[in-house]
C-alpha atoms as a PDB file:
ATOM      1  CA  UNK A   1     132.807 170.459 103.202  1.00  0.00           C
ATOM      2  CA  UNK A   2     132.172 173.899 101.483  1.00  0.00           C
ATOM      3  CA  UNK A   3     129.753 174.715 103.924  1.00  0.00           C
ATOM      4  CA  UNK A   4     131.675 173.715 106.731  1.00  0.00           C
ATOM      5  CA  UNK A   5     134.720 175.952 105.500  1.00  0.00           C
ATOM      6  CA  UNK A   6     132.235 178.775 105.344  1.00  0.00           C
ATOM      7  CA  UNK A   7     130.024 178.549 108.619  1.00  0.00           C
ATOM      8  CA  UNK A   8     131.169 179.467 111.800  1.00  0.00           C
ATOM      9  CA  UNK A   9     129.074 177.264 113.377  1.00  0.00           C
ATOM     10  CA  UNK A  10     129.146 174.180 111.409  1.00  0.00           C
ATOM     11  CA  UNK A  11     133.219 174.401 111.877  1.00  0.00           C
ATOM     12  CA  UNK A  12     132.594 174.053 115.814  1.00  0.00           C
ATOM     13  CA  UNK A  13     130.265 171.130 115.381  1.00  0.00           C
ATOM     14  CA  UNK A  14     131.879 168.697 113.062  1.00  0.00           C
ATOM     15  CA  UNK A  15     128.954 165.911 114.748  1.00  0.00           C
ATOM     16  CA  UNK A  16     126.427 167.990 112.422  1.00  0.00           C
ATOM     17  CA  UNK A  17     128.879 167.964 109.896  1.00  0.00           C
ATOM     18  CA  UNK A  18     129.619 164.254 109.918  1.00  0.00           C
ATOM     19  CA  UNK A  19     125.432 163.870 109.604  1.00  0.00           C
ATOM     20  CA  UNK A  20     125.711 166.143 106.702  1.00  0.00           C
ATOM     21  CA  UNK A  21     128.348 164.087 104.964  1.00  0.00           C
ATOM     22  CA  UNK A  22     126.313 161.219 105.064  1.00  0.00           C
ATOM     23  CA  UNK A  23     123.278 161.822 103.937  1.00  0.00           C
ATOM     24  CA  UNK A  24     124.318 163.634 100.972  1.00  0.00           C
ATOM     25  CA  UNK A  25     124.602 161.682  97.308  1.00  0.00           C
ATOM     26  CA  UNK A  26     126.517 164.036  96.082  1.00  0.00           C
ATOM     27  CA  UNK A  27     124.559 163.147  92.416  1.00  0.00           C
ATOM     28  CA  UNK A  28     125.027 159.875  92.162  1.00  0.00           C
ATOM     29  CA  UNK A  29     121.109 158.248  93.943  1.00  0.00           C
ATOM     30  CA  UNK A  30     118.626 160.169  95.199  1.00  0.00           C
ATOM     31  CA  UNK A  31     118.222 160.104  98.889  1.00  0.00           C
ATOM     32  CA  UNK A  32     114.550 159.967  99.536  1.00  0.00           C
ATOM     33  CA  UNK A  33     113.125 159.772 103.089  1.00  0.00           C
ATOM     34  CA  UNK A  34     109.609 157.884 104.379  1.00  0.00           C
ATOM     35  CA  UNK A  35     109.681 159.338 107.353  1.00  0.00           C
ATOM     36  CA  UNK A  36     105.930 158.358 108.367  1.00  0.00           C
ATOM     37  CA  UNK A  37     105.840 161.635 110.686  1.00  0.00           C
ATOM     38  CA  UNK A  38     107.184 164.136 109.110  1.00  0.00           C
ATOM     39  CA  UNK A  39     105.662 166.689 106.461  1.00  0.00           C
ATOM     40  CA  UNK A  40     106.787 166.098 102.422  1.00  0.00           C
ATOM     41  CA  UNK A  41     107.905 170.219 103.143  1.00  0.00           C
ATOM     42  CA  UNK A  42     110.002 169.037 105.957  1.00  0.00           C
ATOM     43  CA  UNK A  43     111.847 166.548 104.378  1.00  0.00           C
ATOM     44  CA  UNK A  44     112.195 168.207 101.177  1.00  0.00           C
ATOM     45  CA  UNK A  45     113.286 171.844 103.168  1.00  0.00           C
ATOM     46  CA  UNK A  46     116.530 169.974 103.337  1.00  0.00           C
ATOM     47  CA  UNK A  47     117.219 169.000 100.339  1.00  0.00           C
ATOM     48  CA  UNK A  48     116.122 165.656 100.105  1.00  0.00           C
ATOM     49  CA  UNK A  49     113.151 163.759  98.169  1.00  0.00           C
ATOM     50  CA  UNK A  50     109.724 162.520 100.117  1.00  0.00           C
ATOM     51  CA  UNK A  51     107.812 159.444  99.599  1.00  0.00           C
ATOM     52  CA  UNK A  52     104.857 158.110 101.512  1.00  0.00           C
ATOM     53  CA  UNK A  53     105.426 155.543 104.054  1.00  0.00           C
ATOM     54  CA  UNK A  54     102.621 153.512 103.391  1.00  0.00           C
ATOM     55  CA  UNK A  55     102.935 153.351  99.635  1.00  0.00           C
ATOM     56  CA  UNK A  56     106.947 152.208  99.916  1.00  0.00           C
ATOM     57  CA  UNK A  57     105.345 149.695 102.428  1.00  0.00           C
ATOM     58  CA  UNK A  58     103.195 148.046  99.579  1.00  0.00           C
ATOM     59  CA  UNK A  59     105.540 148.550  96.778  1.00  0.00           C
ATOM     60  CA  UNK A  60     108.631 147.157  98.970  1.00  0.00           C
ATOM     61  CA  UNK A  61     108.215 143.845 100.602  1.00  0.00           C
ATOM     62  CA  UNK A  62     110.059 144.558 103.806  1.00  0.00           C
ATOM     63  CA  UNK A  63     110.492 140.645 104.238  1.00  0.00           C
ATOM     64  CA  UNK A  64     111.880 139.842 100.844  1.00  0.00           C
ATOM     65  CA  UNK A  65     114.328 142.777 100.684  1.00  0.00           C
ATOM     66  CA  UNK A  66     118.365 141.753 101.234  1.00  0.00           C
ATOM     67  CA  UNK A  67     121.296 143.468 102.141  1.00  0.00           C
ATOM     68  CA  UNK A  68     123.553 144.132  98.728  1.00  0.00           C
ATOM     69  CA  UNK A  69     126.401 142.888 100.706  1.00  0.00           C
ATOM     70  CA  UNK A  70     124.840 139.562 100.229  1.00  0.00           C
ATOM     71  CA  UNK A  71     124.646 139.623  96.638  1.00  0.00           C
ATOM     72  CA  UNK A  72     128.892 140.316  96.666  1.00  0.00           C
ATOM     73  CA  UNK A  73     129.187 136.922  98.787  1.00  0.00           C
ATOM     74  CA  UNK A  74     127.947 134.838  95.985  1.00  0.00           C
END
C-alpha cells in the first residue's frame, strides 16, 4: 500500500497492485515459487524465495496433498 501511495504509476494500475497484495506474506510464511521456467535470479529479483521444481516434485506427493479447508470440515 506504501508503494502504491508513492508511485505514480502503481496508483493508475491498482490490477498490479491487487497482484502485489497477494503475493506478499507480509512476515508471516515465506512465499517461495517453483516456477520450472524461470531463473532462481528472476524469482528472487522480486522478492520472493526459489525452489527447484523437480525437487518439490519428489519431496511433495502432488496426489496425497489436501486442501487445509478440508482439515476445518472435520
Amino acid at each position: 500500500m506504501e508503494a502504491m501511495r508513492e508511485d505514480r504509476e502503481l496508483k493508475s494500475n491498482l490490477l498490479v497492485v491487487a497482484h502485489m497484495i497477494h503475493g506478499s506474506s507480509e512476515g508471516q510464511f515465506s512465499v517461495r515459487y517453483c516456477p520450472g521456467k524461470l531463473t532462481r535470479m528472476e524469482i528472487e529479483s522480486v522478492g520472493f524465495e526459489y525452489a527447484n521444481l523437480g525437487e518439490m516434485t519428489k519431496r511433495y506427493d502432488m496426489n496425497s496433498l489436501r486442501d487445509r479447508l478440508e482439515y476445518r470440515d472435520r
